[in-house]
Protein backbone atom coordinates (compact mmCIF):
# COMPACT_ATOMS: atom_id res chain seq x y z
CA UNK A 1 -23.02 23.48 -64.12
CA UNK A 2 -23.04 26.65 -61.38
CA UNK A 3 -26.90 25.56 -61.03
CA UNK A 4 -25.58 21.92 -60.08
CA UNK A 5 -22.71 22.68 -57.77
CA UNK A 6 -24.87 25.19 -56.11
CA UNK A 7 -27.21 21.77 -55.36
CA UNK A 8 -23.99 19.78 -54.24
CA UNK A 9 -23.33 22.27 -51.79
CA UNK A 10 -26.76 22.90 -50.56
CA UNK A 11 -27.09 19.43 -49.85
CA UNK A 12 -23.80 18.75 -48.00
CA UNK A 13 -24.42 22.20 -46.19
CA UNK A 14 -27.88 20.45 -45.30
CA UNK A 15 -26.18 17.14 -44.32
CA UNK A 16 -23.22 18.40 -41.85
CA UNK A 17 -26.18 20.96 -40.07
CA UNK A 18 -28.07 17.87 -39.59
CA UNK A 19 -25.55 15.78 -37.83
CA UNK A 20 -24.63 18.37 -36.26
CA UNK A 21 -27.96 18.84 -34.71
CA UNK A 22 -29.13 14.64 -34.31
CA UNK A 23 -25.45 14.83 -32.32
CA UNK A 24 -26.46 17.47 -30.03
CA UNK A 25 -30.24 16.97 -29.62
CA UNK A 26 -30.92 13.25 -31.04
CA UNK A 27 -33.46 12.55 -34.13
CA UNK A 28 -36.46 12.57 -31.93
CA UNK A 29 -35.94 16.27 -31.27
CA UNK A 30 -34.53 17.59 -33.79
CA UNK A 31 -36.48 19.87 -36.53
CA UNK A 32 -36.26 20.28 -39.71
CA UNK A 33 -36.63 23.87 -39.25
CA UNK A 34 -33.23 24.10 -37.04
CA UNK A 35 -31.63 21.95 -39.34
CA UNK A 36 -32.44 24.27 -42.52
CA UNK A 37 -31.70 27.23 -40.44
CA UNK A 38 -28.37 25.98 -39.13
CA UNK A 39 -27.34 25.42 -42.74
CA UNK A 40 -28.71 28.63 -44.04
CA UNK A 41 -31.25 27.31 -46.43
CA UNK A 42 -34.62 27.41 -46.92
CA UNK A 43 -37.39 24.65 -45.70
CA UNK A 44 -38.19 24.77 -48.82
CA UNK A 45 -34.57 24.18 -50.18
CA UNK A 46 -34.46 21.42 -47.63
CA UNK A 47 -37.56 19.50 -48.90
CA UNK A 48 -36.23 19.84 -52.65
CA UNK A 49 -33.31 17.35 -51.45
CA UNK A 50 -34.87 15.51 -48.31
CA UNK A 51 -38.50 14.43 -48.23
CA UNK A 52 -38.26 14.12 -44.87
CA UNK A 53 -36.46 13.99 -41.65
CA UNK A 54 -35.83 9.95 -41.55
CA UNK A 55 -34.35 10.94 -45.05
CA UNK A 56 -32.26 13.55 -44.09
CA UNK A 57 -31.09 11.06 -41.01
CA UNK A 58 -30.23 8.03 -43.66
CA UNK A 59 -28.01 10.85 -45.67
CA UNK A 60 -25.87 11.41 -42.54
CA UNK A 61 -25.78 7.43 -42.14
CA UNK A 62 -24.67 7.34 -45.55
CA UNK A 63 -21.89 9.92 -45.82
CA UNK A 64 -20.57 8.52 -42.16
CA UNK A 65 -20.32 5.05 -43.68
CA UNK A 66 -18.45 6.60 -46.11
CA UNK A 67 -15.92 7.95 -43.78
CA UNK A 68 -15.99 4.69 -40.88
CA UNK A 69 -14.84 2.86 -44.84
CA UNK A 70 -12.07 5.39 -45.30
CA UNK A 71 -10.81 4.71 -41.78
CA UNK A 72 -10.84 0.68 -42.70
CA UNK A 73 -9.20 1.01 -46.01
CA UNK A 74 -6.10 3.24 -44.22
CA UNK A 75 -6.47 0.30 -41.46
CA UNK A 76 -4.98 -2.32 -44.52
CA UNK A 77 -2.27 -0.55 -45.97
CA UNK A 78 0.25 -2.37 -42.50
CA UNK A 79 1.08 -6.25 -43.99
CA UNK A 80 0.80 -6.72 -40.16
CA UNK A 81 -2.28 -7.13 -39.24
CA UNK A 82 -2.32 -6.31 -35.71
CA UNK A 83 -0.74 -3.10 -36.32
CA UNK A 84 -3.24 -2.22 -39.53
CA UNK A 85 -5.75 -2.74 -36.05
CA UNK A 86 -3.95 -0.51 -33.68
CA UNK A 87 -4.03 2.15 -36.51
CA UNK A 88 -7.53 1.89 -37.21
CA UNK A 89 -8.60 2.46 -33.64
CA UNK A 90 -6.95 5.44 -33.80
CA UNK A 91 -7.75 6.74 -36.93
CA UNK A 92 -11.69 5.92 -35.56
CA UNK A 93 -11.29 7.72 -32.50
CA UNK A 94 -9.70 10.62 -34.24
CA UNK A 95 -12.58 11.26 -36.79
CA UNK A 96 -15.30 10.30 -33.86
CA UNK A 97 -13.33 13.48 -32.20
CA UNK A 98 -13.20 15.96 -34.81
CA UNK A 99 -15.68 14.88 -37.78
CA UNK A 100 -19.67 15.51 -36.23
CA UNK A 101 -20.87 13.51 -39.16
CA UNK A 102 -19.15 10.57 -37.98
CA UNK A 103 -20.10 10.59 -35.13
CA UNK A 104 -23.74 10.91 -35.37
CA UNK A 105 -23.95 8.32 -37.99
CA UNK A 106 -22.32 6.45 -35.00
CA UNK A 107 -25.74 7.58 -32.64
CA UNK A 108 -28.01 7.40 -35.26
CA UNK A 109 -27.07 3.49 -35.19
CA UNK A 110 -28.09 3.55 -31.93
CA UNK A 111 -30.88 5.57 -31.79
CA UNK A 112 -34.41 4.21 -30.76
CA UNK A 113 -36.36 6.94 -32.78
CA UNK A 114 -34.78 6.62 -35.91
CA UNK A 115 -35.16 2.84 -37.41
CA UNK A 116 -32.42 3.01 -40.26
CA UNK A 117 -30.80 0.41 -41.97
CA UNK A 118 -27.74 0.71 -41.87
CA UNK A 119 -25.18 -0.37 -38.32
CA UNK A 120 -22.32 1.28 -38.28
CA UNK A 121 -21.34 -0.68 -35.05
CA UNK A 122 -21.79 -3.36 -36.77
CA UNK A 123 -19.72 -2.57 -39.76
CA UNK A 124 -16.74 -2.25 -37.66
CA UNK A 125 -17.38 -5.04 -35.45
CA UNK A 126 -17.16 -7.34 -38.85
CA UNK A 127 -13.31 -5.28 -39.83
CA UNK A 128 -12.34 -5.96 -36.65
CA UNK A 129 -13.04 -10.13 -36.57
CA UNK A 130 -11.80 -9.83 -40.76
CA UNK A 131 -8.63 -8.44 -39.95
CA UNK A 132 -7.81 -10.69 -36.35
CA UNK A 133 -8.82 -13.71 -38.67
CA UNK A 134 -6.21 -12.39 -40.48
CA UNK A 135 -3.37 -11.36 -37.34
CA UNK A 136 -4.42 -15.11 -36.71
CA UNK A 137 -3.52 -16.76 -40.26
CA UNK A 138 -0.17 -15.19 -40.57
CA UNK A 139 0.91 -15.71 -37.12
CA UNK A 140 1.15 -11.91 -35.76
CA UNK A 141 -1.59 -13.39 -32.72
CA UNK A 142 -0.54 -15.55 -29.98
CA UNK A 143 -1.62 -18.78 -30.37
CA UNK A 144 -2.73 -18.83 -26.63
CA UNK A 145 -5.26 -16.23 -27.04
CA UNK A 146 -8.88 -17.28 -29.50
CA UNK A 147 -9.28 -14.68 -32.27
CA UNK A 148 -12.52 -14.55 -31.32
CA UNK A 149 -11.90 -13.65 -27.80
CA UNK A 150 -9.83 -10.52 -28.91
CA UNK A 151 -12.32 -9.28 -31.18
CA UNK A 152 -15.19 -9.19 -28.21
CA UNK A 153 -12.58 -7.54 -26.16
CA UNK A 154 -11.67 -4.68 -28.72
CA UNK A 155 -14.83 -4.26 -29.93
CA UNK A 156 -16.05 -3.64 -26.51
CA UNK A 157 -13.53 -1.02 -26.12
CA UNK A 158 -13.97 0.63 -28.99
CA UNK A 159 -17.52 0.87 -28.78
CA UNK A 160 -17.47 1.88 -25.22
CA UNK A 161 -14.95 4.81 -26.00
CA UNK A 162 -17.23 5.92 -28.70
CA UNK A 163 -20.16 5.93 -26.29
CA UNK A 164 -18.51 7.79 -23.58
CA UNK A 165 -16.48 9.82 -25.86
CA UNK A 166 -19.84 11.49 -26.49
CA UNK A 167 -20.04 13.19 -23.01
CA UNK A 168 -16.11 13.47 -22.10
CA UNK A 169 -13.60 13.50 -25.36
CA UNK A 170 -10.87 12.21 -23.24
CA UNK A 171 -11.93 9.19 -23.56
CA UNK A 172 -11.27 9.52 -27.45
CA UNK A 173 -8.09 10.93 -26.78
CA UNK A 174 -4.91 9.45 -28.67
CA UNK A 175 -3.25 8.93 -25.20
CA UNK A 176 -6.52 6.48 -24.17
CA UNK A 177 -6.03 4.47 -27.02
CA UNK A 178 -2.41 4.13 -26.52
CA UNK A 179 -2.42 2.89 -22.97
CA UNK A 180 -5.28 0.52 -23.93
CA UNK A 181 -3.08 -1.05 -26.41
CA UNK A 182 -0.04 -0.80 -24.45
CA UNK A 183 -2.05 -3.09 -22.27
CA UNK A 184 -3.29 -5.05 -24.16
CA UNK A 185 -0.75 -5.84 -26.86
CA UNK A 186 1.68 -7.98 -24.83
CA UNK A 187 -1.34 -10.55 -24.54
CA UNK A 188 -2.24 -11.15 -27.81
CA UNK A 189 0.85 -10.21 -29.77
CA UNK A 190 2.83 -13.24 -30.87
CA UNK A 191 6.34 -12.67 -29.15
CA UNK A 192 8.49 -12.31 -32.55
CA UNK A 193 5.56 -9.52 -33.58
CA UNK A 194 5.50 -7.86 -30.64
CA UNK A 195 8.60 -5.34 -30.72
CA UNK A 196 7.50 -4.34 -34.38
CA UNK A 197 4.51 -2.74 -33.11
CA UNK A 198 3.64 0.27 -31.84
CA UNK A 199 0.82 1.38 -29.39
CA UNK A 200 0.46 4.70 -30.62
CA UNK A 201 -0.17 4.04 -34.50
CA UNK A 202 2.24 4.58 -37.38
CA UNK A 203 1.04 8.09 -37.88
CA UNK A 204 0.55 9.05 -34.09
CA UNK A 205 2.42 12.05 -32.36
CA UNK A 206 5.80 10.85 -31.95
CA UNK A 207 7.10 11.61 -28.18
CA UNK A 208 9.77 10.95 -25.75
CA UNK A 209 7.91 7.76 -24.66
CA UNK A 210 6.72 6.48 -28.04
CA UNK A 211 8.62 3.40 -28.17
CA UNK A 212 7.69 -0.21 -29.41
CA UNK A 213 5.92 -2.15 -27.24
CA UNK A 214 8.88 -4.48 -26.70
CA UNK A 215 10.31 -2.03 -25.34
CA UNK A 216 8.25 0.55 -23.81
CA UNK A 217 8.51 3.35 -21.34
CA UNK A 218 7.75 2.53 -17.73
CA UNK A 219 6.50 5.60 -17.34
CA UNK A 220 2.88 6.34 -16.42
C-alpha cells in the first residue's frame, strides 16, 4: 500500500511540475528533464508513469478537465440559470488564477505543438449554450435577446480573459468579471430576474457596493 501511494504521489508530483512548466515555456520547449527535475524525480521515475512527453501533456489535459467539470457542476447548484452562469465565470477565472494545472490544460488546447484530443474551450463553450438554453426555457433571459447571441458574446469574454489573463492576471480578477456582468446583465436578464441576481457570484467577496443588479452602485 506505502509502495502504491508513493506512485500516486510521484505521478501527481510529475503532473503539477509539468503544467507548471508547458504554462511557462509551452510543450514545444519544454523537457522532460526540467519537468522530472522540477518535481524531484528521476527520468527514470518519469518514464515508469509517462512514455513520453505528448503523454505527460494529455495527463495535465486530463486532470484540468477534471477541475473545468468541478467548476460546471458548482455552476448548477443556482435553480436560476443565469446566476448558476455568473457563478461559473467566476469560479473559472478563479481556478485559471490560482490552479497552474488549469490553466495549462487551458493552453495546451490551444497549443500548435501538442495535437491532443481533448478542447477544453470547447467543453465550456457547450456549458455555456446548455445552461442559456436553459436561462431561455424558464424565462430568466429576455425574450428580446437570441440565446444564441449571448452565448457567442460570453464565450468570447471568457475566452478572451483566459487568454490575456495569461500575461496580466487582472484581467482574471473577480472585480473584471463583475463589471462585465454588471454590464451585461441588464441586457439579457428578463426584468422580474434581474434584481435576484448578483454580478459578483453567490460566493464572491461581499463589499460596500455588492448589491443586486437591480439595484446597483453607481459607483465606478
Amino acid at each position: 500500500m506505502a509502495k502504491q501511494e508513493r506512485a500516486v504521489r510521484t505521478r501527481e508530483a510529475l503532473v503539477k511540475s509539468a503544467a507548471e512548466v508547458f504554462d511557462c515555456e509551452g510543450f514545444s520547449v519544454a523537457s522532460l528533464t526540467t519537468i522530472s527535475s522540477r518535481a524531484g524525480v528521476s527520468n527514470g521515475a518519469l518514464h515508469f508513469h509517462f512514455a513520453s512527453k505528448a503523454a505527460l501533456a494529455e495527463a495535465v489535459e486530463e486532470a484540468a478537465e477534471r477541475r473545468l467539470d468541478q467548476v460546471t457542476h458548482r455552476g448548477t447548484a443556482d435553480p436560476n440559470a443565469l446566476q448558476c452562469l455568473v457563478d461559473a465565470t467566476h469560479d473559472l477565472a478563479r481556478g485559471l488564477r490560482e490552479d497552474v494545472v488549469l490553466r495549462a490544460g487551458f493552453c495546451l488546447s490551444s497549443d500548435q505543438a501538442y495535437a491532443g484530443e481533448r478542447d477544453l474551450r470547447l467543453e465550456w463553450r457547450r456549458w455555456v449554450e446548455g445552461t442559456l438554453k436553459r436561462a431561455d426555457g424558464d424565462g430568466t433571459l429576455t425574450e428580446s435577446v437570441p440565446a444564441q447571441d449571448v452565448m457567442l458574446a460570453v464565450v468570447a469574454a471568457t475566452v478572451g480573459f483566459e487568454v490575456l489573463g495569461a500575461r496580466d492576471a487582472t484581467w482574471l480578477s473577480y472585480r473584471t468579471l463583475t463589471r462585465f456582468w454588471q454590464l451585461l446583465l441588464p441586457r439579457l436578464a428578463a426584468p422580474t430576474t434581474l434584481d435576484t441576481l448578483r454580478a459578483e457570484g453567490v460566493h464572491g467577496p461581499r463589499t460596500g457596493n455588492a448589491t443586486r443588479i437591480g439595484h446597483q452602485s453607481r459607483e465606478p
